[in-house]
PDB file of N, CA and C in Angstrom:
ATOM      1  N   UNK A   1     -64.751 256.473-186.612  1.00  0.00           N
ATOM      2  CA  UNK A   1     -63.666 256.041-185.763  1.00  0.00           C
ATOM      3  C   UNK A   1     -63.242 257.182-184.843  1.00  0.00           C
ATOM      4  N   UNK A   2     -62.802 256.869-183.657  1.00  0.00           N
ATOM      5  CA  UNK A   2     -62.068 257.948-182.811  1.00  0.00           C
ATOM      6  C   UNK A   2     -60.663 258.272-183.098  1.00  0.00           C
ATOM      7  N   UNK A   3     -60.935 259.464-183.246  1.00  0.00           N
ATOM      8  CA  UNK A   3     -59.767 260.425-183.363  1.00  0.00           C
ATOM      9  C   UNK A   3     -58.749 260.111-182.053  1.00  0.00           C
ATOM     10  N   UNK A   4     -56.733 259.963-182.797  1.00  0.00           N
ATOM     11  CA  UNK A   4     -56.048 259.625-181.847  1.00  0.00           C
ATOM     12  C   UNK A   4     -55.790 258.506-180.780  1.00  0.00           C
ATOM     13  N   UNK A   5     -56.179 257.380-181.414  1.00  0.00           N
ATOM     14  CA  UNK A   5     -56.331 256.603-180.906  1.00  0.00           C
ATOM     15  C   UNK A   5     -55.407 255.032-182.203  1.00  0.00           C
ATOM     16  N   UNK A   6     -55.623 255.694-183.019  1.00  0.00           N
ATOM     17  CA  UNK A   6     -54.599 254.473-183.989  1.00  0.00           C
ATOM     18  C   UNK A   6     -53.712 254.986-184.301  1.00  0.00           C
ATOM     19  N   UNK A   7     -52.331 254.195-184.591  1.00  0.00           N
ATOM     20  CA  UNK A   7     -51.094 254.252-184.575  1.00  0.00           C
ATOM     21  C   UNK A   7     -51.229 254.905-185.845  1.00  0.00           C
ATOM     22  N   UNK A   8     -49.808 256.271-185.995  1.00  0.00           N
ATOM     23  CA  UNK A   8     -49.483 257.043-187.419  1.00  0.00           C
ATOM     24  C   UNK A   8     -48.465 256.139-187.946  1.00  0.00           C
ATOM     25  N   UNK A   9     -48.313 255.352-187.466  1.00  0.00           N
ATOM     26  CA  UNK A   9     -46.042 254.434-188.300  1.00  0.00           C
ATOM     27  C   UNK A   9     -46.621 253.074-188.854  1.00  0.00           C
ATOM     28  N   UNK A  10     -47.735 253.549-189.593  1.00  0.00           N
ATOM     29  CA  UNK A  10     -47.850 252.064-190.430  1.00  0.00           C
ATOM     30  C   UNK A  10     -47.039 252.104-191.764  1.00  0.00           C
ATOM     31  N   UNK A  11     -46.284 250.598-192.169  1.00  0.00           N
ATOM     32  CA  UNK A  11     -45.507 250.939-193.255  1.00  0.00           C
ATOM     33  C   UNK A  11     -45.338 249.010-193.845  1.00  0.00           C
ATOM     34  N   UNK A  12     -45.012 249.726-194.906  1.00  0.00           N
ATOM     35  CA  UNK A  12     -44.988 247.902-195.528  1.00  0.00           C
ATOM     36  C   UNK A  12     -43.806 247.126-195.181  1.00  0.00           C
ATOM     37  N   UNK A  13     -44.698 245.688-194.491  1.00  0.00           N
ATOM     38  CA  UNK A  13     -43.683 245.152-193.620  1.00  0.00           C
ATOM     39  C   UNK A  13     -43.527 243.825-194.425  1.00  0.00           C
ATOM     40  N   UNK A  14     -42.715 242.657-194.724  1.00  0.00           N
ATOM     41  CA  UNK A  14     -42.956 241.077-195.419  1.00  0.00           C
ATOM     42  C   UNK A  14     -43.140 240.477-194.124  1.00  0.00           C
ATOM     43  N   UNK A  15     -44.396 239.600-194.550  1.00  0.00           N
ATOM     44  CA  UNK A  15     -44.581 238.150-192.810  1.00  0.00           C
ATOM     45  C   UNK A  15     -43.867 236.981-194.080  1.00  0.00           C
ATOM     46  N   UNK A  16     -43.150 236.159-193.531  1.00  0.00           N
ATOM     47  CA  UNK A  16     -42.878 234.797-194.243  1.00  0.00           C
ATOM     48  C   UNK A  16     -43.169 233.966-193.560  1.00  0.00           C
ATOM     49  N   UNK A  17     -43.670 232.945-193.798  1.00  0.00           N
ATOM     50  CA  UNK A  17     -44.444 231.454-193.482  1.00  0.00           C
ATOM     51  C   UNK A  17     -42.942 230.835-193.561  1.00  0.00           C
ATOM     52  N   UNK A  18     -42.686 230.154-192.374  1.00  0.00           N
ATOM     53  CA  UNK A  18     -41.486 229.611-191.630  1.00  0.00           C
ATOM     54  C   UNK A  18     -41.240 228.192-192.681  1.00  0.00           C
ATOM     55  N   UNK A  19     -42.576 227.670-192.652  1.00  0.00           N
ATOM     56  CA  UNK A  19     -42.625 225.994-193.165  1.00  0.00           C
ATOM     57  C   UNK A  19     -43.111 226.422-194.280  1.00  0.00           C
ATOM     58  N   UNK A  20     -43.450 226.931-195.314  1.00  0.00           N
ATOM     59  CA  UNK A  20     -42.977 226.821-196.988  1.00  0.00           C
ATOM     60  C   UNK A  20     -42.354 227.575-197.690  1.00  0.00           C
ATOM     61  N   UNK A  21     -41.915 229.131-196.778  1.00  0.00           N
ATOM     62  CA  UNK A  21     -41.366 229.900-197.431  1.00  0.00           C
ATOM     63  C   UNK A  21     -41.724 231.118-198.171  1.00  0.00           C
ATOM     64  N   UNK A  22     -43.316 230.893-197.904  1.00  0.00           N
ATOM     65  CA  UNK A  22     -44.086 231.938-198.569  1.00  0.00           C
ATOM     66  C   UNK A  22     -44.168 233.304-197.680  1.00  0.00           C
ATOM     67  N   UNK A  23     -44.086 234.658-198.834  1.00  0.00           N
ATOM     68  CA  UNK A  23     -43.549 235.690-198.241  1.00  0.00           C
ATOM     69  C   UNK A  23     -45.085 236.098-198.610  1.00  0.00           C
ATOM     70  N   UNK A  24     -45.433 237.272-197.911  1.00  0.00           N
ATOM     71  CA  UNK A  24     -46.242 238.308-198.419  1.00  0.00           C
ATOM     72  C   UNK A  24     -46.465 239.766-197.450  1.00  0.00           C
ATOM     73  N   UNK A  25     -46.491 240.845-198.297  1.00  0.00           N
ATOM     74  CA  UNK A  25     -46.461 242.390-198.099  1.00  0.00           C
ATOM     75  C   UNK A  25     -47.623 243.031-197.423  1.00  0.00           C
ATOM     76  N   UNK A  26     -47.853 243.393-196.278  1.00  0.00           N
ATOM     77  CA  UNK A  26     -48.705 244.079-195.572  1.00  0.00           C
ATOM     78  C   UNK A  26     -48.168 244.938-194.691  1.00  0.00           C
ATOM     79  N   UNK A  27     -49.060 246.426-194.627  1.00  0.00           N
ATOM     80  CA  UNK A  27     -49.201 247.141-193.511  1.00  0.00           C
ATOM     81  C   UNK A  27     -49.299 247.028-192.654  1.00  0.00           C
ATOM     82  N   UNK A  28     -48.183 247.445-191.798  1.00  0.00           N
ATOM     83  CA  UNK A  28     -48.484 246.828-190.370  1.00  0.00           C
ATOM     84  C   UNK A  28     -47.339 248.138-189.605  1.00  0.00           C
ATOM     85  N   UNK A  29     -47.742 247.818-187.930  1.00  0.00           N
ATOM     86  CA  UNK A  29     -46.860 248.673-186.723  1.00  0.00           C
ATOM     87  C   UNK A  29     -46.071 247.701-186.264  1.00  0.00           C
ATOM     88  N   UNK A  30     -46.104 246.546-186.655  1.00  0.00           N
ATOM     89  CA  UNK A  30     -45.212 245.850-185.586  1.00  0.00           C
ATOM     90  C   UNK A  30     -43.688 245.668-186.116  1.00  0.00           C
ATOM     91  N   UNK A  31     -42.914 246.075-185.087  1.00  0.00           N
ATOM     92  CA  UNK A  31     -41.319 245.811-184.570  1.00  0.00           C
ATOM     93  C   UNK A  31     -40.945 244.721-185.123  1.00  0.00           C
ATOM     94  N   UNK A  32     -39.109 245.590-186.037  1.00  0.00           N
ATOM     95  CA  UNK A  32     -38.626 243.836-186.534  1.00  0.00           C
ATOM     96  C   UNK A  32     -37.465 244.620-186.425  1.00  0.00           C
ATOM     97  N   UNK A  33     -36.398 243.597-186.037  1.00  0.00           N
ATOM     98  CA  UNK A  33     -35.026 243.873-186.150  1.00  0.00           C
ATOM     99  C   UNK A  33     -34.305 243.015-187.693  1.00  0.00           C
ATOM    100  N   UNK A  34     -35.085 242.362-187.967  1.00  0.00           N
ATOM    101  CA  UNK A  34     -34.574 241.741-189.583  1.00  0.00           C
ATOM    102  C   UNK A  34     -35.160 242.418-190.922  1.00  0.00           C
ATOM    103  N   UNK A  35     -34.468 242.303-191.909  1.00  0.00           N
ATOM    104  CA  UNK A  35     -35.323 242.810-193.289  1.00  0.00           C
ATOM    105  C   UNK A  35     -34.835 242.027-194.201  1.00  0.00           C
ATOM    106  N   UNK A  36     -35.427 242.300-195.424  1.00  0.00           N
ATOM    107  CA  UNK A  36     -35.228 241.363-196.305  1.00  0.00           C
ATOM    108  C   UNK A  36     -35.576 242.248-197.819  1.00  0.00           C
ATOM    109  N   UNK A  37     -34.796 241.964-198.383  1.00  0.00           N
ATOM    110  CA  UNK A  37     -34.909 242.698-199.849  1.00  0.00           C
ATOM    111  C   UNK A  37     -35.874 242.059-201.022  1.00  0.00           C
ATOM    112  N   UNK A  38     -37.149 242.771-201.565  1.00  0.00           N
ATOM    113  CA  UNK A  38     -37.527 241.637-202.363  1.00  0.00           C
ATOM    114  C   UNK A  38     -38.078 243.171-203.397  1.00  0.00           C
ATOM    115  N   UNK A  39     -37.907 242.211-204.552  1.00  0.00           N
ATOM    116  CA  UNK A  39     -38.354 243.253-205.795  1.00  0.00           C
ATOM    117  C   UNK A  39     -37.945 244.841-205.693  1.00  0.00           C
ATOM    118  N   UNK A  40     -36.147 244.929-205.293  1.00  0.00           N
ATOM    119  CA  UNK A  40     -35.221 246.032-205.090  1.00  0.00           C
ATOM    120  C   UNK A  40     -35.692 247.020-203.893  1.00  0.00           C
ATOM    121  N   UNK A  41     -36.687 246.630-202.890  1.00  0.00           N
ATOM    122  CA  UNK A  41     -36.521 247.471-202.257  1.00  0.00           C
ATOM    123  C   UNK A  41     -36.748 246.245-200.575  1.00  0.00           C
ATOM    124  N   UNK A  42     -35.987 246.973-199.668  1.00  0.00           N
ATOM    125  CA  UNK A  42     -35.794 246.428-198.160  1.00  0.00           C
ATOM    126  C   UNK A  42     -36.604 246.694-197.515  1.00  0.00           C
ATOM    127  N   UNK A  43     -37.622 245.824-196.816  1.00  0.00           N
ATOM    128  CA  UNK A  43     -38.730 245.823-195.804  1.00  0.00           C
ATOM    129  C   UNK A  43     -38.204 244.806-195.015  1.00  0.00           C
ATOM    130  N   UNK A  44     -39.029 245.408-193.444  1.00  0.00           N
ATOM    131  CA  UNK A  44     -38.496 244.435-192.173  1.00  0.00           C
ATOM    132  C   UNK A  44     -39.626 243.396-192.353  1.00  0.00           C
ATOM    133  N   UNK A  45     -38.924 242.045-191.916  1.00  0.00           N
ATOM    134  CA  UNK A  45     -39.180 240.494-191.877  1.00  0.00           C
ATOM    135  C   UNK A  45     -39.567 240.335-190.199  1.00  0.00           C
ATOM    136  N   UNK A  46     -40.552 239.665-190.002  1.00  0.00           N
ATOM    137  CA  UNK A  46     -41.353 239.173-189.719  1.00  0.00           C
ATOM    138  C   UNK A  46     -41.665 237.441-189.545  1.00  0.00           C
ATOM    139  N   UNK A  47     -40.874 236.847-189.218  1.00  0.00           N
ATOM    140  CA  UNK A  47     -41.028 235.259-189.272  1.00  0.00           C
ATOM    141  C   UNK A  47     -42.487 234.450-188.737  1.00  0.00           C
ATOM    142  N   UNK A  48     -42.881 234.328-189.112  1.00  0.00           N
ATOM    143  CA  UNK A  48     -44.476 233.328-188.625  1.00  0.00           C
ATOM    144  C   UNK A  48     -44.041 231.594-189.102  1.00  0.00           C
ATOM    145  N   UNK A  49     -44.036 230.680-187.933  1.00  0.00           N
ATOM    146  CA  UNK A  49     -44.293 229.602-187.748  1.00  0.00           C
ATOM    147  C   UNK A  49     -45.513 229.058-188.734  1.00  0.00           C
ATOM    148  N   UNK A  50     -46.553 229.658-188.875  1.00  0.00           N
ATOM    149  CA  UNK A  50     -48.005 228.995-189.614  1.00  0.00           C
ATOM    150  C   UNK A  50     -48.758 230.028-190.055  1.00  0.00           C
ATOM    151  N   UNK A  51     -49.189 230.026-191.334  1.00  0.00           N
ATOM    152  CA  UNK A  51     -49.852 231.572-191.680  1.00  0.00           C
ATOM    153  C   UNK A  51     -51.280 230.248-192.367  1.00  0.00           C
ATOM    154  N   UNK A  52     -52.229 231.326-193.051  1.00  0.00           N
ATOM    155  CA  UNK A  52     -53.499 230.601-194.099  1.00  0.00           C
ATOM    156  C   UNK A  52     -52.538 229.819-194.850  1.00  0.00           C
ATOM    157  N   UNK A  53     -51.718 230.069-195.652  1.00  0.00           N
ATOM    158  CA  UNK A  53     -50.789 229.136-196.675  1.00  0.00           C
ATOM    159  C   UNK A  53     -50.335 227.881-196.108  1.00  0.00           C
ATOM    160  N   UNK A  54     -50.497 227.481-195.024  1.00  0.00           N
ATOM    161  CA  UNK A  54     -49.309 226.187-194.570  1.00  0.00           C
ATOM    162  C   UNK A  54     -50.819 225.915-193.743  1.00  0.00           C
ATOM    163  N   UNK A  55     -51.794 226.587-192.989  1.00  0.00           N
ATOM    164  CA  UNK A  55     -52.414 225.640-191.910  1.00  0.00           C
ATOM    165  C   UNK A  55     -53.176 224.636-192.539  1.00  0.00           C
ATOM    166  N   UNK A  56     -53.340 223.643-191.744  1.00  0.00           N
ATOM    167  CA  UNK A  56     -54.453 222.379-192.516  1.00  0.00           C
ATOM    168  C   UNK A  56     -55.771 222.678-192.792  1.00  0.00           C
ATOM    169  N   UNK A  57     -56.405 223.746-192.058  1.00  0.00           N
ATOM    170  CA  UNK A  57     -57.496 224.204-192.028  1.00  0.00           C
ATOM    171  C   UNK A  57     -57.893 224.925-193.552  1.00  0.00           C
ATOM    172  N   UNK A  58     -56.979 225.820-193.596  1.00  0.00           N
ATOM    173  CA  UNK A  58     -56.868 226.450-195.005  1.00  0.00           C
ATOM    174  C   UNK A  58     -56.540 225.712-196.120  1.00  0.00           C
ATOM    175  N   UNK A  59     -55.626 224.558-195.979  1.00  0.00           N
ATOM    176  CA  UNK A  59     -55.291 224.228-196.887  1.00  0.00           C
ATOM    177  C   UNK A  59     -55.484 222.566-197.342  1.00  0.00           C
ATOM    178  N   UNK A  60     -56.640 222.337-196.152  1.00  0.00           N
ATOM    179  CA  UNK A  60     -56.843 220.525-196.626  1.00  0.00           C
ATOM    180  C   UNK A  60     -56.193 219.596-196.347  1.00  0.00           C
ATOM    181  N   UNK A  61     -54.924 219.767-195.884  1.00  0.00           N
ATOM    182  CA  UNK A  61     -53.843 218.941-195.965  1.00  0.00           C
ATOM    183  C   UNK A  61     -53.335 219.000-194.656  1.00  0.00           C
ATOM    184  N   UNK A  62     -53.319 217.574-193.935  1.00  0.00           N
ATOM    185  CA  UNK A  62     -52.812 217.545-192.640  1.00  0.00           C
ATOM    186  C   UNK A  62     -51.235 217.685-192.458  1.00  0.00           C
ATOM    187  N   UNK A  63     -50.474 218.553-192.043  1.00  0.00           N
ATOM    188  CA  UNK A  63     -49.428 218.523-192.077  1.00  0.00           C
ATOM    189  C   UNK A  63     -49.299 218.481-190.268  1.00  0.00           C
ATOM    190  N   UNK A  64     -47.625 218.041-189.950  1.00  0.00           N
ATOM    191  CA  UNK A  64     -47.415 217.900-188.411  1.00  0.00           C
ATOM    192  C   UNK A  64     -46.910 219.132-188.286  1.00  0.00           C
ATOM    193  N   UNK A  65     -46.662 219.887-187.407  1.00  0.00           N
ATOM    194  CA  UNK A  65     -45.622 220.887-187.213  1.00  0.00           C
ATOM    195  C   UNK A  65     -44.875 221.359-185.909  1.00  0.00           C
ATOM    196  N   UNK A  66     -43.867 220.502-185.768  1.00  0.00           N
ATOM    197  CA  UNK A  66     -43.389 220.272-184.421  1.00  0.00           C
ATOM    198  C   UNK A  66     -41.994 220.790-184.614  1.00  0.00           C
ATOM    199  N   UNK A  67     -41.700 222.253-184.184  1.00  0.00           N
ATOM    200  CA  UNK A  67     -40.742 223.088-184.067  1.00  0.00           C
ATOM    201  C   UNK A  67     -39.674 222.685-182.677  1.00  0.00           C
ATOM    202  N   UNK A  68     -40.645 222.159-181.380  1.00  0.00           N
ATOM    203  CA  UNK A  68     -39.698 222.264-180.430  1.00  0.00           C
ATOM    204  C   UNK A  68     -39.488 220.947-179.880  1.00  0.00           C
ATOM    205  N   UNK A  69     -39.716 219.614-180.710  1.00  0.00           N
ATOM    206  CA  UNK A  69     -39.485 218.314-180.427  1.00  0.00           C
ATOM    207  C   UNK A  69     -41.354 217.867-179.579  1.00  0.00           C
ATOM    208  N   UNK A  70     -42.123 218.479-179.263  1.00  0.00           N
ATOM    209  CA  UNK A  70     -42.816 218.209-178.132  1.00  0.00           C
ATOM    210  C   UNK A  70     -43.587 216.826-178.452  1.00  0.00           C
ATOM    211  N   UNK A  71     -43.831 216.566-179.894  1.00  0.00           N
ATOM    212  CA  UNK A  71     -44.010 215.213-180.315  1.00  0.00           C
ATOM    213  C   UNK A  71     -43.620 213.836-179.349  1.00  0.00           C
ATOM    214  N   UNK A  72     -41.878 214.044-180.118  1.00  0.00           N
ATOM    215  CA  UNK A  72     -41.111 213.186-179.613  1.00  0.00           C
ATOM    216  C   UNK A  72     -40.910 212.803-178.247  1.00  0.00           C
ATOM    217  N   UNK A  73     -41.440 214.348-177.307  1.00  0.00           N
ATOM    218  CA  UNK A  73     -40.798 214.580-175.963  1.00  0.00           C
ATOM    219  C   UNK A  73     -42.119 213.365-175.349  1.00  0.00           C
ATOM    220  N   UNK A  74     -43.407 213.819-175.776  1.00  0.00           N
ATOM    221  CA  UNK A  74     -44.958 213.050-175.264  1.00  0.00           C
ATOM    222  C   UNK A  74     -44.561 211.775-175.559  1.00  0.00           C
ATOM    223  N   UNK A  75     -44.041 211.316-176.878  1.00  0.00           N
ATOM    224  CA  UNK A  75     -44.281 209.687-176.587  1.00  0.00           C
ATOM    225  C   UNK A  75     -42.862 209.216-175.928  1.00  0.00           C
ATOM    226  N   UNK A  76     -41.655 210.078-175.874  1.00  0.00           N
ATOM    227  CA  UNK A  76     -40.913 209.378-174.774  1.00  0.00           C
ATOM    228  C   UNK A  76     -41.387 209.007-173.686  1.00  0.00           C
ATOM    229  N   UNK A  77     -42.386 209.926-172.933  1.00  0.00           N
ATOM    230  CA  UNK A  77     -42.852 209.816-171.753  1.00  0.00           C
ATOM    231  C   UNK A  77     -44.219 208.701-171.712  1.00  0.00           C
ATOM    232  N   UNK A  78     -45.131 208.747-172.765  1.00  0.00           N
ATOM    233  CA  UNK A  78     -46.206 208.184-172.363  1.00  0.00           C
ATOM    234  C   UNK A  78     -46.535 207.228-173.592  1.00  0.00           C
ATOM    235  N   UNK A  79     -45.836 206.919-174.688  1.00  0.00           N
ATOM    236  CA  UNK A  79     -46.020 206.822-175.871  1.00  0.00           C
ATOM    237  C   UNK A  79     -46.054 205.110-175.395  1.00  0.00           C
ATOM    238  N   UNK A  80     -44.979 204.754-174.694  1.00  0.00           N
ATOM    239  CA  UNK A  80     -44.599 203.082-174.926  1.00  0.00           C
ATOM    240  C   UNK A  80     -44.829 202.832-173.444  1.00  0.00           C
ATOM    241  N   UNK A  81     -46.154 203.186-172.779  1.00  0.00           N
ATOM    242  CA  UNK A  81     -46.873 202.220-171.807  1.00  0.00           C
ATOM    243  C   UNK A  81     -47.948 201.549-172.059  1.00  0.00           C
ATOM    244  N   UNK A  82     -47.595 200.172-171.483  1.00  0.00           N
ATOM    245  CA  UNK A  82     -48.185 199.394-171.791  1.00  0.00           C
ATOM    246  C   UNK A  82     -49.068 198.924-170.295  1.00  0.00           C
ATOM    247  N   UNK A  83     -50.653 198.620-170.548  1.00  0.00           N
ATOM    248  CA  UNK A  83     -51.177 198.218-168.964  1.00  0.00           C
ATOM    249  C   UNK A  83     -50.642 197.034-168.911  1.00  0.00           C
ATOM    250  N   UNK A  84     -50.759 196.618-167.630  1.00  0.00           N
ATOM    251  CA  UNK A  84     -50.136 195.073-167.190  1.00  0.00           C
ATOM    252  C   UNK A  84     -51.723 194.138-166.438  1.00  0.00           C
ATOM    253  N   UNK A  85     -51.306 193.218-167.057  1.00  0.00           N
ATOM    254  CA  UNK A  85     -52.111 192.581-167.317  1.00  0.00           C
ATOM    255  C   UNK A  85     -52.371 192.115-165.540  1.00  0.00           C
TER     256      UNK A  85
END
């Protein structure tokens, strides 16, 4: 690997899976203004929408996951046309 070129401030961060709740502990550089206390000691949080634990791909199971309405918003618009005969 080249020297000076990867980040020195790696430190144990929690990502939590938004839709089941599942937490888990990895090294990482990336920026959090939240933390969260688990097994007496405080690491910064990390929120993820969809991790391996929740996607359908990983996990077999078709789930929907519509955070910002966009479902609802598509078939307001296009959902209940009908051609005319």
């Amino acid at each position: 690997m080249k020297k000076g070129i990867h980040p020195d401030n790696y430190r144990d961060v929690v990502f939590k899976d938004m839709s089941n709740e599942e937490t888990f502990i990895v090294r990482s550089t990336v920026a959090s203004k939240e933390t969260i206390e688990l097994d007496g000691k405080t690491y910064p949080l990390v929120k993820l929408e969809i991790t391996s634990s929740s996607h359908p791909f990983f996990t077999g199971k078709q789930k929907l996951v519509d955070t910002a309405g966009r479902v609802d918003k598509f078939l307001s618009r296009y959902g209940n046309r009908k051609k005319k005969a």
